[in-house]
C-alpha atoms as a PDB file:
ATOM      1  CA  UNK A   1       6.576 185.743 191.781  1.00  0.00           C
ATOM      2  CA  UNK A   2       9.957 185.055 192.593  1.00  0.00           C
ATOM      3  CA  UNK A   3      11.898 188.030 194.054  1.00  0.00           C
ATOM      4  CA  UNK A   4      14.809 189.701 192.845  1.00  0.00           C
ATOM      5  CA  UNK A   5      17.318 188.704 195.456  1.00  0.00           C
ATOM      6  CA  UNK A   6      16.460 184.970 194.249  1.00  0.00           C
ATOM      7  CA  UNK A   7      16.840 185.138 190.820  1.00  0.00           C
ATOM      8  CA  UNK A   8      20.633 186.120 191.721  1.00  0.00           C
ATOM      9  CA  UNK A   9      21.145 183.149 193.870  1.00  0.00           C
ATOM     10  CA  UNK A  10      19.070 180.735 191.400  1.00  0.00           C
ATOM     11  CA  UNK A  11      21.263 182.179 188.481  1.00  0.00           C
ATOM     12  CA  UNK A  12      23.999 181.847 190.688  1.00  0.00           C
ATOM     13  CA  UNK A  13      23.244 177.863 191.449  1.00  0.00           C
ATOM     14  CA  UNK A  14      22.555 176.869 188.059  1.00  0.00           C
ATOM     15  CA  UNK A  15      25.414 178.395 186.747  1.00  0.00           C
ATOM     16  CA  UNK A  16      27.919 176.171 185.113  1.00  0.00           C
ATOM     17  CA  UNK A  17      25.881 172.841 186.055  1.00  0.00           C
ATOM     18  CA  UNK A  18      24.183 170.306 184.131  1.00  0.00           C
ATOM     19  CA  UNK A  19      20.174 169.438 184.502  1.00  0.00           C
ATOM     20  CA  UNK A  20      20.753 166.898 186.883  1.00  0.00           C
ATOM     21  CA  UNK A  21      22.653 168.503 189.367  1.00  0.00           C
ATOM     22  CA  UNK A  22      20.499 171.502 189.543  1.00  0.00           C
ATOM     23  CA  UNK A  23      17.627 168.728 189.816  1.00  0.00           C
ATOM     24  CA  UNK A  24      19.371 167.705 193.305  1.00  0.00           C
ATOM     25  CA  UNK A  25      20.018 171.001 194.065  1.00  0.00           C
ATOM     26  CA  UNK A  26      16.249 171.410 193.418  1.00  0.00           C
ATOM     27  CA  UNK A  27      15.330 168.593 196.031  1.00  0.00           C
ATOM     28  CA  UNK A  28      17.417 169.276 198.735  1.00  0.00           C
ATOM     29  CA  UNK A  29      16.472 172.646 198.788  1.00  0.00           C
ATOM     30  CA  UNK A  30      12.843 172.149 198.396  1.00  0.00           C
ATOM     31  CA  UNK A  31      13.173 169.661 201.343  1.00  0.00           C
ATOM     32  CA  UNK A  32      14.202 172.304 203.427  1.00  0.00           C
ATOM     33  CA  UNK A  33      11.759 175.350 202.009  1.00  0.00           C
ATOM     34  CA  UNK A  34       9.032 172.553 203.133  1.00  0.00           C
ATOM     35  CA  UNK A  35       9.854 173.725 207.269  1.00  0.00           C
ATOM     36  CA  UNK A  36       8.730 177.116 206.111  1.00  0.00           C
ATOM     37  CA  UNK A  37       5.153 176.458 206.209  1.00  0.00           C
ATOM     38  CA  UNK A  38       5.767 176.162 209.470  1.00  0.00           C
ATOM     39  CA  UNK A  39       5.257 179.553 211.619  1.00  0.00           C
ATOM     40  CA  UNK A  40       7.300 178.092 214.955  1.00  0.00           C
ATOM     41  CA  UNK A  41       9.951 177.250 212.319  1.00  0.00           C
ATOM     42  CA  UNK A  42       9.474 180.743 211.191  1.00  0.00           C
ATOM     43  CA  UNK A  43       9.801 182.775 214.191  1.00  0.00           C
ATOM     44  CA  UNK A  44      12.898 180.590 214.742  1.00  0.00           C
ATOM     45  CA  UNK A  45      14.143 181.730 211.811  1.00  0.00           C
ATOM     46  CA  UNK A  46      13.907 185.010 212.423  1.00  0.00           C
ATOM     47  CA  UNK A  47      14.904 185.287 215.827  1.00  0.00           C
ATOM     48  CA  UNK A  48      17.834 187.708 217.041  1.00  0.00           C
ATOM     49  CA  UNK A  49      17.634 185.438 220.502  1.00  0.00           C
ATOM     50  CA  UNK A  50      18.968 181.898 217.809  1.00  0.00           C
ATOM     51  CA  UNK A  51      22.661 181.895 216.233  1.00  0.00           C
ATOM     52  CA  UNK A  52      23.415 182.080 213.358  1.00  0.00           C
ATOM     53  CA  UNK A  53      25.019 178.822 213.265  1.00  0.00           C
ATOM     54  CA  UNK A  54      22.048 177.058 215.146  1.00  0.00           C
ATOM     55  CA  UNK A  55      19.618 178.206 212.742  1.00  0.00           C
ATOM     56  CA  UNK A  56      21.863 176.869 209.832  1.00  0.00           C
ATOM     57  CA  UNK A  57      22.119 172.975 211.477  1.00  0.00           C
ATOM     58  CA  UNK A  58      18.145 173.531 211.833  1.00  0.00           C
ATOM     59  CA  UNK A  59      18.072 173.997 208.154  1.00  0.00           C
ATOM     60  CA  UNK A  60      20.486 171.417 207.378  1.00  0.00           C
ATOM     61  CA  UNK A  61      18.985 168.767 209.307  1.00  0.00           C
ATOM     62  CA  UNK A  62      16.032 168.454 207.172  1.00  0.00           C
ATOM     63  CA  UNK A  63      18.071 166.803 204.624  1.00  0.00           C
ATOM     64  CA  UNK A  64      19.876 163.248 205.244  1.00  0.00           C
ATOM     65  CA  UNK A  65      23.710 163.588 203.509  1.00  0.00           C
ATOM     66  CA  UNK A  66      23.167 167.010 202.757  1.00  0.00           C
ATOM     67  CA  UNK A  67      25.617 167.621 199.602  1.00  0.00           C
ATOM     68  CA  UNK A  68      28.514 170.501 200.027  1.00  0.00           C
ATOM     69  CA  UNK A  69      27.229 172.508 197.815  1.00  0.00           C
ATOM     70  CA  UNK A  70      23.886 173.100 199.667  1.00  0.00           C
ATOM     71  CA  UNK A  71      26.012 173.280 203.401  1.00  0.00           C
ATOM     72  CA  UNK A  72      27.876 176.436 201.834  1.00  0.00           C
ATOM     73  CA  UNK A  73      24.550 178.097 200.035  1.00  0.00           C
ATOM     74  CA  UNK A  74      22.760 178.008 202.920  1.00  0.00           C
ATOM     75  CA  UNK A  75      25.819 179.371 205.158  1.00  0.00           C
ATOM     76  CA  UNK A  76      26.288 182.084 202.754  1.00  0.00           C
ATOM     77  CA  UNK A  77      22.510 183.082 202.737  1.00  0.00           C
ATOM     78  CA  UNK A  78      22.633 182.458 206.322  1.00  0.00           C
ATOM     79  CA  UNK A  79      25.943 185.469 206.726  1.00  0.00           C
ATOM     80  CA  UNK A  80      23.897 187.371 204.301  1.00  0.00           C
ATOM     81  CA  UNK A  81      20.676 186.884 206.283  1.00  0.00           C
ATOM     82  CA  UNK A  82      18.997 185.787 204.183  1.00  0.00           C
ATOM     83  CA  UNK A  83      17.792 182.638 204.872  1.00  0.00           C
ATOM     84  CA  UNK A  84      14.155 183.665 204.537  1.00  0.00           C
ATOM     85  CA  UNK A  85      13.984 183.199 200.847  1.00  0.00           C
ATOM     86  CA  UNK A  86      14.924 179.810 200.457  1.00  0.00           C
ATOM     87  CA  UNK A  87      11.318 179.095 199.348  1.00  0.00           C
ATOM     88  CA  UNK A  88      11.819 181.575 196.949  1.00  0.00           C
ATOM     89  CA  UNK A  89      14.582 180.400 195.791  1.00  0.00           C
ATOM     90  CA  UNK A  90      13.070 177.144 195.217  1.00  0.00           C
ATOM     91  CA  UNK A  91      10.109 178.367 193.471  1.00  0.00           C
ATOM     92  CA  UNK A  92      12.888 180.168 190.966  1.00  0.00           C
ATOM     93  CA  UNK A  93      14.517 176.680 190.535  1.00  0.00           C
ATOM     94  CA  UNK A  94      10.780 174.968 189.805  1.00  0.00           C
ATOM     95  CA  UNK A  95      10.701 177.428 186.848  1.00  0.00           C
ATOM     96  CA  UNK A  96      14.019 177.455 185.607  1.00  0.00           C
ATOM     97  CA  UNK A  97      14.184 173.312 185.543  1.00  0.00           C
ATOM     98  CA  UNK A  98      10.550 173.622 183.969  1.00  0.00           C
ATOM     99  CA  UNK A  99      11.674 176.032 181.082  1.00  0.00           C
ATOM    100  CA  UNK A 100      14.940 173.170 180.534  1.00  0.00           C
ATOM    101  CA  UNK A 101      12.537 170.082 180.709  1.00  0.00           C
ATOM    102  CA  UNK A 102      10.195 171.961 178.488  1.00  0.00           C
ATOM    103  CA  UNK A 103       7.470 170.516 181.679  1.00  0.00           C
ATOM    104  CA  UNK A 104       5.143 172.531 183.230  1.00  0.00           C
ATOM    105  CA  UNK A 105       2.427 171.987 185.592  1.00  0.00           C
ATOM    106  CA  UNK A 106      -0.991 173.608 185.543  1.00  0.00           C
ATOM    107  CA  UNK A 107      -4.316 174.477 187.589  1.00  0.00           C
ATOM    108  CA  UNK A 108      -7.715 173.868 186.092  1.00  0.00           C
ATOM    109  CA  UNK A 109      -9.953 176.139 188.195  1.00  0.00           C
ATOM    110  CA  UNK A 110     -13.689 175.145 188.282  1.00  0.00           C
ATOM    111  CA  UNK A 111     -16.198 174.825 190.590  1.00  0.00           C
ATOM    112  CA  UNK A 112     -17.887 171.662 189.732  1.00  0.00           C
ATOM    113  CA  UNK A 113     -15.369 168.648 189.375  1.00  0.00           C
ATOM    114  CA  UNK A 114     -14.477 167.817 185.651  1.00  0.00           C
ATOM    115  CA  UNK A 115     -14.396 164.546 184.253  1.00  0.00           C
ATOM    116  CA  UNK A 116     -10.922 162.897 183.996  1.00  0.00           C
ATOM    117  CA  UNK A 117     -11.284 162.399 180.574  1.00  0.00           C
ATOM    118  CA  UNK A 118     -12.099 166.140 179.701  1.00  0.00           C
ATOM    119  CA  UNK A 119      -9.100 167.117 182.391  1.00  0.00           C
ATOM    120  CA  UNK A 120      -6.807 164.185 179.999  1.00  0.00           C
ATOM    121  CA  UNK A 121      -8.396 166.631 176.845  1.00  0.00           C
ATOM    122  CA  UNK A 122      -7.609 169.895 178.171  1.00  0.00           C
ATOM    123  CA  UNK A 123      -4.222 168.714 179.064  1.00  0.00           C
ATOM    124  CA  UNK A 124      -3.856 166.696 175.755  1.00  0.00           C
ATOM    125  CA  UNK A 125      -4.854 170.304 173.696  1.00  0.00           C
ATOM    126  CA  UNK A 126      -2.747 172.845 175.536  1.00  0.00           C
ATOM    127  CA  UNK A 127       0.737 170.701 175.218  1.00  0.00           C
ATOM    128  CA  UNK A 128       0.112 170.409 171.574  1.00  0.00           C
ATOM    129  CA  UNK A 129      -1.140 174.386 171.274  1.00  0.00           C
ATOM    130  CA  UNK A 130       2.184 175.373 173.297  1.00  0.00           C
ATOM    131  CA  UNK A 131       5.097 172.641 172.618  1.00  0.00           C
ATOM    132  CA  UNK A 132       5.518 170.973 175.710  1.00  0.00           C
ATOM    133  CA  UNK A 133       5.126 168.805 178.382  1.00  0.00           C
ATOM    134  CA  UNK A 134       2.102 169.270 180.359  1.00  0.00           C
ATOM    135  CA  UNK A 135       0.342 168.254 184.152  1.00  0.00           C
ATOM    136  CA  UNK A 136      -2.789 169.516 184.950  1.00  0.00           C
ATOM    137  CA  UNK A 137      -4.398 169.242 188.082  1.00  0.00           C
ATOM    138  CA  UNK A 138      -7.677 170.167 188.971  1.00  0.00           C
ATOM    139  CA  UNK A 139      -8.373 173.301 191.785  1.00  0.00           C
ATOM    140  CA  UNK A 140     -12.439 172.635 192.586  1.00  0.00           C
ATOM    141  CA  UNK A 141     -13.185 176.511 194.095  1.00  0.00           C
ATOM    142  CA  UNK A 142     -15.921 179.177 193.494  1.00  0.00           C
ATOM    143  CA  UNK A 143     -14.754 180.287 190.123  1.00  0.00           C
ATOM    144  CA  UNK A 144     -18.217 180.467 188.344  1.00  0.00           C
ATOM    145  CA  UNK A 145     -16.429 179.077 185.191  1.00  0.00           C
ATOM    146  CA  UNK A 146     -13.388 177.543 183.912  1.00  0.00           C
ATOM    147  CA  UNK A 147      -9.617 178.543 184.036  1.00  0.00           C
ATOM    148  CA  UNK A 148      -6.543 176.846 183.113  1.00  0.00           C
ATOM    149  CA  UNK A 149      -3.310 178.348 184.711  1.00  0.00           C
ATOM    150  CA  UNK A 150       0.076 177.526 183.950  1.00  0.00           C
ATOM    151  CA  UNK A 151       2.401 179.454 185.716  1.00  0.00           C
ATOM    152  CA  UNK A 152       5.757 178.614 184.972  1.00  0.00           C
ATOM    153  CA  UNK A 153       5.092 179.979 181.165  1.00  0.00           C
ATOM    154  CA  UNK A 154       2.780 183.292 182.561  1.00  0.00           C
ATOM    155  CA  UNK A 155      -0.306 181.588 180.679  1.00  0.00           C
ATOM    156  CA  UNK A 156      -3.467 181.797 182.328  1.00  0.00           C
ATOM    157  CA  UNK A 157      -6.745 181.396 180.164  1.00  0.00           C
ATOM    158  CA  UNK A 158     -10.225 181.672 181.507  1.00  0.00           C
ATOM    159  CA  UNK A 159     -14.032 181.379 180.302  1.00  0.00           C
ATOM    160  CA  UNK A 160     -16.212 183.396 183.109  1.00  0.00           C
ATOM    161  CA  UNK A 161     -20.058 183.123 182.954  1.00  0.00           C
ATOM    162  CA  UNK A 162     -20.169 186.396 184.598  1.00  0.00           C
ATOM    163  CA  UNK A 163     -17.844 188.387 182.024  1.00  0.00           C
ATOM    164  CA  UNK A 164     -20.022 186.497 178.888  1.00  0.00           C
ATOM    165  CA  UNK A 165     -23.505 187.879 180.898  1.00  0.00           C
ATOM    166  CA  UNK A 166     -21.462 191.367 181.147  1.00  0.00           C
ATOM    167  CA  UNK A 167     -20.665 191.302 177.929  1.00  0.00           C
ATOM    168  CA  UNK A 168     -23.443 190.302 176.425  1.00  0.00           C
ATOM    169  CA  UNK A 169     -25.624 193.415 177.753  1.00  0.00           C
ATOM    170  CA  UNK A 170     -23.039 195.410 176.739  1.00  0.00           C
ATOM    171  CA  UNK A 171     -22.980 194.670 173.412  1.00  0.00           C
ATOM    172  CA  UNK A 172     -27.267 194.620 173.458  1.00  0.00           C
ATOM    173  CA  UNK A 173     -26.766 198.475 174.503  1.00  0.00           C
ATOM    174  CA  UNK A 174     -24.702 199.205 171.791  1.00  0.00           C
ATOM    175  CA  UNK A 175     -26.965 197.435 169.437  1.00  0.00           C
ATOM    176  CA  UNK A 176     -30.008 199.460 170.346  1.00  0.00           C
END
C-alpha cells in the first residue's frame, strides 16, 4: 500500500498533465526506484556521513537525459528528506496510470503450473466480468488452491481446498 506522504507527491505530479507525460514521469522514476532493491544503495541513502547533493546525482544518474521535471522532484524530496519513498511513489503512479488506461495487471497464485490456455481463460473472463484491460501472470507457490489477485483495483478472489474441507465439516455438524 502506498503511503500517505506519496499520494501527496503522486497527486502532486500528475496534476495538470496529460497521460503521456505522467507515463515518462512514470519511467524515469521507476528507473531510479529500481537502485532501491539494493541495500548498499540503501544505506547510502540514508547516510548522515553522504550530502545531500551527492545522494541526489546518485539518484539522477540512473537515468540518461533526466527531464527537469524529475531533477527538481527529486531535489525537493531530497530537502524534504525524503528520498526514501521514491518506490512508493512509483508504486502510486503504477496505480494511478492503471485506473487512466483502464489496464491492470494480475497474479494467478497456484501451486501446480496452469495451462496457458486456462491462464488466456481466466484472463479472457475477469476483463469482461470487470471492464478492462487485463495481464495475468502466473505466481507457482504453496497456495493449496487457486487465487487471482489484481491489485491495482483491491480485487483478490480465491478457491482454497482447505477452507471447502473446513467448511464442509462445518456445515455436516450443523446438519446432524
Amino acid at each position: 500500500m502506498v503511503n500517505l506522504v506519496a499520494k501527496r507527491y503522486v497527486k502532486a505530479l500528475m496534476l495538470d498533465r496529460d497521460t503521456k507525460s505522467i507515463e515518462s514521469i512514470y519511467n524515469e522514476l521507476n528507473t531510479m526506484a529500481s537502485a532501491f532493491a539494493s541495500e548498499k544503495f540503501i544505506l547510502i541513502i540514508d547516510s548522515t556521513d553522504v550530502s545531500m547533493d551527492s545522494k541526489v546525482e546518485l539518484i539522477l544518474s540512473f537515468v540518461k537525459n533526466t527531464s527537469d521535471t524529475i531533477k527538481n522532484f527529486i531535489k525537493v524530496l531530497a530537502e524534504n528528506k525524503r528520498l526514501n519513498i521514491i518506490p512508493d511513489i512509483v508504486e502510486g503512479l503504477k496505480d494511478e496510470l492503471s485506473a487512466l488506461n483502464n489496464k491492470y495487471d494480475g497474479v494467478i497464485y497456484t501451486n501446480k503450473r496452469l495451462l496457458k490456455k486456462d491462464v488466456q481463460n481466466l484472463n479472457k473472463q475477469f476483463a469482461k466480468k470487470f471492464n478492462i484491460q487485463l495481464e495475468l501472470t502466473q505466481d507457482v507457490c504453496d497456495y493449496d488452491g487457486i487465487k487471482v489477485d489484481i491489485a491495482g483495483l483491491g480485487i483478490e478472489v480465491g478457491f482454497s481446498k482447505e477452507r471447502l474441507r473446513s467448511q464442509m465439516i462445518e456445515h455436516i455438524l450443523k446438519a446432524v
